[in-house]
C-alpha atoms as a PDB file:
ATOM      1  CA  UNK A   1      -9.094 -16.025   1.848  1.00  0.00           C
ATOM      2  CA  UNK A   2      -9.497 -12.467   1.199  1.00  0.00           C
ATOM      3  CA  UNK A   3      -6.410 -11.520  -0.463  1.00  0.00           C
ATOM      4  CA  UNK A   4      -4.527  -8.279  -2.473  1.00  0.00           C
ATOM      5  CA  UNK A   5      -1.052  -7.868  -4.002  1.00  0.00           C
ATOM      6  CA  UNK A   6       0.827  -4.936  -2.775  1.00  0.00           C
ATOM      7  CA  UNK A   7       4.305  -3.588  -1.695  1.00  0.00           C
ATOM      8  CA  UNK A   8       5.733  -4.268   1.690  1.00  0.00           C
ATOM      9  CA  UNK A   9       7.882  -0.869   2.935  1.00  0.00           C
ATOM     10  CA  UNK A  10      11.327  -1.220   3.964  1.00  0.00           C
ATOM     11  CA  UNK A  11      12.315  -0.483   7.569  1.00  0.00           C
ATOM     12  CA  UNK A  12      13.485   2.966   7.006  1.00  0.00           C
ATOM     13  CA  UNK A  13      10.645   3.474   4.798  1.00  0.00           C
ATOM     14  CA  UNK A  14       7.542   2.063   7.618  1.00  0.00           C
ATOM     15  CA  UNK A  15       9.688   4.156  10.227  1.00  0.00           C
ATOM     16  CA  UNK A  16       8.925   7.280   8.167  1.00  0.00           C
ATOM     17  CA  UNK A  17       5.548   6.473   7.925  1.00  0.00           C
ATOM     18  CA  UNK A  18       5.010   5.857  11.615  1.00  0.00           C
ATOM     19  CA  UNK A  19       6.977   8.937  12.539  1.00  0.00           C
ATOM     20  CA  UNK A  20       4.436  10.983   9.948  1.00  0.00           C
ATOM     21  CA  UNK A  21       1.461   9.469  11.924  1.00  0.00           C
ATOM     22  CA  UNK A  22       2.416  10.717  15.176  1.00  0.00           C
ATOM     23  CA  UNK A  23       2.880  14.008  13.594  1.00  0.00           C
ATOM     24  CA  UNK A  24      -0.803  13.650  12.358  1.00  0.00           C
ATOM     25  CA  UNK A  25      -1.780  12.852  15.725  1.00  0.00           C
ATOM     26  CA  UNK A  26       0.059  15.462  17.152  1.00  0.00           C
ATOM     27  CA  UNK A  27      -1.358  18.316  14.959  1.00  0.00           C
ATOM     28  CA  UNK A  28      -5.041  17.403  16.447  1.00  0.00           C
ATOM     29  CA  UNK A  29      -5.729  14.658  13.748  1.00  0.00           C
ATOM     30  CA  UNK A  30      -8.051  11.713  15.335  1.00  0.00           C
ATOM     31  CA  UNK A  31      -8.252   8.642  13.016  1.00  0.00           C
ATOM     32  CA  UNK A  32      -7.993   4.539  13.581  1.00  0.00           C
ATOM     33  CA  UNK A  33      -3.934   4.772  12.922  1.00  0.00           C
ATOM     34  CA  UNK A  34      -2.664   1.330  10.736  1.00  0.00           C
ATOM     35  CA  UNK A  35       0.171  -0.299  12.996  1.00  0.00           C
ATOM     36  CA  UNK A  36       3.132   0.096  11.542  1.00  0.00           C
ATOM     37  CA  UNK A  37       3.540  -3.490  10.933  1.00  0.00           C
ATOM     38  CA  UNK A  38       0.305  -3.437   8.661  1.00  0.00           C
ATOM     39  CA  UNK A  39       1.915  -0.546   6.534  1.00  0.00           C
ATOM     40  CA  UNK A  40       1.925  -1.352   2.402  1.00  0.00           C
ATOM     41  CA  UNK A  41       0.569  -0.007  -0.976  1.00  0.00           C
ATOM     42  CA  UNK A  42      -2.093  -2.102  -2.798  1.00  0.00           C
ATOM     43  CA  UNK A  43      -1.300  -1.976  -6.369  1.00  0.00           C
ATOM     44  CA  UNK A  44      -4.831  -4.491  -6.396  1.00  0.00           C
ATOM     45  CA  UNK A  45      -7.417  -5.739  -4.407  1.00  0.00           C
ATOM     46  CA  UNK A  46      -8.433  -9.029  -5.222  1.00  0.00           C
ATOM     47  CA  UNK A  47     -11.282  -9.812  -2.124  1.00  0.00           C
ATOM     48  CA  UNK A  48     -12.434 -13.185  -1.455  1.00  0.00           C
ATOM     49  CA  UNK A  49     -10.526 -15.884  -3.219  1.00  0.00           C
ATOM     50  CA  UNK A  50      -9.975 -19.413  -2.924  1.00  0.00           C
ATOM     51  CA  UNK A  51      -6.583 -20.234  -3.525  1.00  0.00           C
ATOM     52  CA  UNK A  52      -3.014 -18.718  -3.611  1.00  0.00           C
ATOM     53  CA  UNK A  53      -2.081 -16.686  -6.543  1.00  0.00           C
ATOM     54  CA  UNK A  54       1.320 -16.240  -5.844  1.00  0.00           C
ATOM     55  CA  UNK A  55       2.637 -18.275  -9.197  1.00  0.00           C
ATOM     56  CA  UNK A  56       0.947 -15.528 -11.096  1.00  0.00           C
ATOM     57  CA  UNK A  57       2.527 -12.279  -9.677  1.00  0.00           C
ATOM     58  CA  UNK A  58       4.391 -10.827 -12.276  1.00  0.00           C
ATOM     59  CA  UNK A  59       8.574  -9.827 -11.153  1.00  0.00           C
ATOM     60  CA  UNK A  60       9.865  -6.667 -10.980  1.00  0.00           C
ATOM     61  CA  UNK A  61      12.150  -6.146 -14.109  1.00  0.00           C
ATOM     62  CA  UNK A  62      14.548  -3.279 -12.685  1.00  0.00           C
ATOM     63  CA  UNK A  63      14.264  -2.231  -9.299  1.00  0.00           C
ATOM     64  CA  UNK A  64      12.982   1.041  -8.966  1.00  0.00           C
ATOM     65  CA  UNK A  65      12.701   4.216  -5.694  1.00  0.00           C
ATOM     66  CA  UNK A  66       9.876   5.375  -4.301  1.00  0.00           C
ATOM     67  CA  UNK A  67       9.856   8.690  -2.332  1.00  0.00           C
ATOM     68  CA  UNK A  68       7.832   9.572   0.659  1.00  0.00           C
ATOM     69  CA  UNK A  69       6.613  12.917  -0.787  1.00  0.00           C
ATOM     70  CA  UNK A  70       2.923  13.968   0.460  1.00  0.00           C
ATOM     71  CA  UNK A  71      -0.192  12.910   2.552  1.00  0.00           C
ATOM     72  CA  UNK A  72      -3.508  13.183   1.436  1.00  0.00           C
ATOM     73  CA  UNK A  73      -7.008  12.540   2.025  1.00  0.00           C
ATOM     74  CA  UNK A  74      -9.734  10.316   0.569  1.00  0.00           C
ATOM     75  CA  UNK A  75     -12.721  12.058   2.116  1.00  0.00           C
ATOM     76  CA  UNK A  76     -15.675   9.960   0.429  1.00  0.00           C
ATOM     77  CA  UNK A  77     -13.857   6.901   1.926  1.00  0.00           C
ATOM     78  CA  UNK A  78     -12.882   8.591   5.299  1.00  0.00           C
ATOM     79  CA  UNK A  79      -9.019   7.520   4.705  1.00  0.00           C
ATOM     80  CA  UNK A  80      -5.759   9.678   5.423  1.00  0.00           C
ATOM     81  CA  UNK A  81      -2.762   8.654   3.781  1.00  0.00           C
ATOM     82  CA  UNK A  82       0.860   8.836   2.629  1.00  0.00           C
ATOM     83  CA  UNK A  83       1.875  10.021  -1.029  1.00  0.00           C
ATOM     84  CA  UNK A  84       5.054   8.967  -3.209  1.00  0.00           C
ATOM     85  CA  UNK A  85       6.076  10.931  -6.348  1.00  0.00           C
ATOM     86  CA  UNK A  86       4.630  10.076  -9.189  1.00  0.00           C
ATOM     87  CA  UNK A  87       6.576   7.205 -10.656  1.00  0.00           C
ATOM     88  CA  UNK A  88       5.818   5.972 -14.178  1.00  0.00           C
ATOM     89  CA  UNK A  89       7.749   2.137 -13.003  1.00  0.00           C
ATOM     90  CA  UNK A  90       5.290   1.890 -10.002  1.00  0.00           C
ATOM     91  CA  UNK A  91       2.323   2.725 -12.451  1.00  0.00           C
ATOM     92  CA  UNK A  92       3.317   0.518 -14.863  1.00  0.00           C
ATOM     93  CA  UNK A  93       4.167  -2.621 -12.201  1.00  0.00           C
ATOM     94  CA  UNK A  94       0.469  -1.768 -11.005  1.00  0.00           C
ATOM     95  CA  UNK A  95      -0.831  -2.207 -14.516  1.00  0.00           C
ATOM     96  CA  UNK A  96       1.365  -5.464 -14.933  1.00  0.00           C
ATOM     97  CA  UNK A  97       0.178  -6.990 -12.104  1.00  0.00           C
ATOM     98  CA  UNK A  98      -3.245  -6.171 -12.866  1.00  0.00           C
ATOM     99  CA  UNK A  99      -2.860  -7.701 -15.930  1.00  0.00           C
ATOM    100  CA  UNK A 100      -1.652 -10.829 -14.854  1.00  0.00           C
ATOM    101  CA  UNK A 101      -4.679 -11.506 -12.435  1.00  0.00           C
ATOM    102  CA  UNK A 102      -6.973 -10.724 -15.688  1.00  0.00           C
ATOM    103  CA  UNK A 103      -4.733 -13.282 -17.592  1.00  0.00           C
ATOM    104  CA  UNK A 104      -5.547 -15.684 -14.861  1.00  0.00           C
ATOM    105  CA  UNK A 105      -9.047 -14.761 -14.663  1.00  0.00           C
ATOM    106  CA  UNK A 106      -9.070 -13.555 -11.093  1.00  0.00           C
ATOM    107  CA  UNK A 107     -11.526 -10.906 -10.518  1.00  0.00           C
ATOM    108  CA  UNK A 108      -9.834  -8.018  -9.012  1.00  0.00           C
ATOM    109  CA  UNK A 109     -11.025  -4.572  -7.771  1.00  0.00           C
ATOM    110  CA  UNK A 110     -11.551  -2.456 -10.956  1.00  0.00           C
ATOM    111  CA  UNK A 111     -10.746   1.451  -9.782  1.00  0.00           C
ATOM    112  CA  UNK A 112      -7.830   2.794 -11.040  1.00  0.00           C
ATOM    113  CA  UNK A 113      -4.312   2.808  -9.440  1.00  0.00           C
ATOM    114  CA  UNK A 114      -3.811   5.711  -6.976  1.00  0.00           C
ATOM    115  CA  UNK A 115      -0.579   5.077  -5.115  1.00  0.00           C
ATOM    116  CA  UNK A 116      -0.839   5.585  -1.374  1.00  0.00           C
ATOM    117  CA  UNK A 117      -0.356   3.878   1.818  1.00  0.00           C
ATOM    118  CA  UNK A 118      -3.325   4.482   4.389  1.00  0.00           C
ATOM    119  CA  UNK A 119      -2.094   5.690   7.952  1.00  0.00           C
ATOM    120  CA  UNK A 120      -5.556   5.981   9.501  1.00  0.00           C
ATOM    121  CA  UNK A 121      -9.336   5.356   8.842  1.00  0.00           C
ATOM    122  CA  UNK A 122     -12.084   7.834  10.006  1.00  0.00           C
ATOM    123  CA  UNK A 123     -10.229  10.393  10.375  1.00  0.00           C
ATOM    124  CA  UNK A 124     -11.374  13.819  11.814  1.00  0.00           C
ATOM    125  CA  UNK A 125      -9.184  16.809  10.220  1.00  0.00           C
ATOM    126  CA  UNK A 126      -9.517  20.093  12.743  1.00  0.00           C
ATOM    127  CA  UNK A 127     -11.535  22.792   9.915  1.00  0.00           C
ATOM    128  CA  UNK A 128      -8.948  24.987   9.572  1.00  0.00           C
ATOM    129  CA  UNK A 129      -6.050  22.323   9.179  1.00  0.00           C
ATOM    130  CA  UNK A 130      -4.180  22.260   6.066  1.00  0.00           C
ATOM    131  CA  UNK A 131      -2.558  19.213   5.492  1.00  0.00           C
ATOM    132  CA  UNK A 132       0.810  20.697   3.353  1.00  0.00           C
ATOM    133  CA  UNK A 133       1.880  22.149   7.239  1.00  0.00           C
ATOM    134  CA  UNK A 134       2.876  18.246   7.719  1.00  0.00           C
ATOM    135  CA  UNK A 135       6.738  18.085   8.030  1.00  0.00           C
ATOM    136  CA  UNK A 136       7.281  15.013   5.597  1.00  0.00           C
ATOM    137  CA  UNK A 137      10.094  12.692   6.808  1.00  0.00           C
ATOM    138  CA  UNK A 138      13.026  12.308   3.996  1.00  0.00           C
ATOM    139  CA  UNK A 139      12.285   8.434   2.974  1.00  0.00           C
ATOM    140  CA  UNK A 140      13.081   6.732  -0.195  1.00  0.00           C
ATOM    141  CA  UNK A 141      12.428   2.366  -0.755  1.00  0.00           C
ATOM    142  CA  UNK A 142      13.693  -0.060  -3.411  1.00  0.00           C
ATOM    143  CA  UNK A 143      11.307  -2.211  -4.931  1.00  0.00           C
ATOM    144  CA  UNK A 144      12.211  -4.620  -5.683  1.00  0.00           C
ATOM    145  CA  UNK A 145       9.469  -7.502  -5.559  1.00  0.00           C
ATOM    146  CA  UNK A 146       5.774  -7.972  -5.551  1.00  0.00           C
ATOM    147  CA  UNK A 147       4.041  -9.838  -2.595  1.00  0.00           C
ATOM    148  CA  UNK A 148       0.592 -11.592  -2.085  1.00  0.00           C
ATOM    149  CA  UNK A 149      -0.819 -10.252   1.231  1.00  0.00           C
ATOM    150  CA  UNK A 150      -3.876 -11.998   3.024  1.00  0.00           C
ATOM    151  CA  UNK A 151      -6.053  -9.568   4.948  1.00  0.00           C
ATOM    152  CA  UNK A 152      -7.594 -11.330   8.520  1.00  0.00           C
ATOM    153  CA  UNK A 153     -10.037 -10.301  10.983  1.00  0.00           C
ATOM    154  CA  UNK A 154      -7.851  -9.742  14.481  1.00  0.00           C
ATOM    155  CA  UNK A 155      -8.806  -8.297  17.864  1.00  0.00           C
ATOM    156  CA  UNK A 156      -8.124  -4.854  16.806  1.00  0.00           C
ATOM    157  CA  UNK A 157      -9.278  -4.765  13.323  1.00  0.00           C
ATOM    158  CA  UNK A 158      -7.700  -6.109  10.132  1.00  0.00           C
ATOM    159  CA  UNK A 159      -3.792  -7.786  10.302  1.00  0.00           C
ATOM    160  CA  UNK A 160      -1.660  -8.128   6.692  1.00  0.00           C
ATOM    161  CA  UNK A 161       0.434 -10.464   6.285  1.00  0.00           C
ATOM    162  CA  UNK A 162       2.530 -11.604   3.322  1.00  0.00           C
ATOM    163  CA  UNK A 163       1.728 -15.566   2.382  1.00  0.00           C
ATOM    164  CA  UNK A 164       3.671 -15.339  -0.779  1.00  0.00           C
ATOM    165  CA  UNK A 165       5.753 -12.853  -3.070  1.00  0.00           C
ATOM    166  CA  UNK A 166       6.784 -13.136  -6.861  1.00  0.00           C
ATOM    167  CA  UNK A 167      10.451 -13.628  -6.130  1.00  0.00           C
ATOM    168  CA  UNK A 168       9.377 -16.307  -3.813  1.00  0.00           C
ATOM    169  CA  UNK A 169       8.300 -18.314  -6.219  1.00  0.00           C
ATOM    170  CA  UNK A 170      10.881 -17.794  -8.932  1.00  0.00           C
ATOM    171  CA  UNK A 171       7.923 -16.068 -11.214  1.00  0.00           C
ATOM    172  CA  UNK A 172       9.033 -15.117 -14.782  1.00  0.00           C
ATOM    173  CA  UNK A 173       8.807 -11.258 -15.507  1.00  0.00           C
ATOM    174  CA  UNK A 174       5.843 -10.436 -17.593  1.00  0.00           C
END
């Protein structure tokens, strides 16, 4: 299985997001757009493993917001994507959670937390774009748990889906 932990968006939150990727598309921005329904933030990427690690997934101790705030782009790995403010809770849930796999000795991708939700791959940015002219929807989430997503091959590239979440499985907070 090749799996990752991450946050799932709320509704209102994933409708933001879509609404900011038409707006992307309709500035001139070309890219391989995420469906909606694929939408999260990694907080790590975990890769080929064997087995569920749900029962390890630390909880959330106090539910904490996250505001839609920025996009961005990764241009060494061809990426455009959606910002949140900077939120010491969601860094610190990352770390937990990172921790947690270590405990467990499952390997985990190793580069450090940058919070953001991809909306497209490959994308191509007109030159003279400037990415701050994006109108960003007013969104704010709760989080609230943790999930396990596995990643799948499907006809039109990669599908999420959750197989598991912290609060699922009645996980003690770490």
């Amino acid at each position: 299985m090749r799996l990752f932990v991450g946050l799932r968006p709320s509704e209102a939150f994933r409708r933001a997001l879509s609404e900011l990727q038409a707006q992307l598309q309709d500035a001139g921005i070309a890219a391989k757009y995420l469906d909606p329904s694929n939408l999260h933030m990694t907080l790590a990427f975990i890769g080929e493993w064997p087995e569920n690690v749900t029962g390890i997934l630390p909880s959330v101790k106090k539910p904490f917001s996250l505001t839609l705030s920025h996009v961005g782009l990764f241009r060494e790995a061809r990426v455009i994507w959606a910002g949140v403010e900077a939120s010491e809770p969601l860094n610190q849930l990352a770390e937990c959670v990172r921790s947690s796999l270590s405990a467990a000795d499952v390997p985990f991708d190793p580069k450090p937390f940058v919070p953001h939700i991809t909306l497209g791959r490959k994308p191509i940015v007109p030159v003279a774009f400037d990415l701050s002219e994006i109108i960003i929807p007013t969104a704010e989430m709760t989080v609230s748990d943790v999930f396990l997503y596995r990643s799948d091959r499907g006809e039109n590239g990669m599908v999420y889906s959750v197989i598991g979440s912290a609060l699922e499985k009645g996980v003690a907070s770490s």
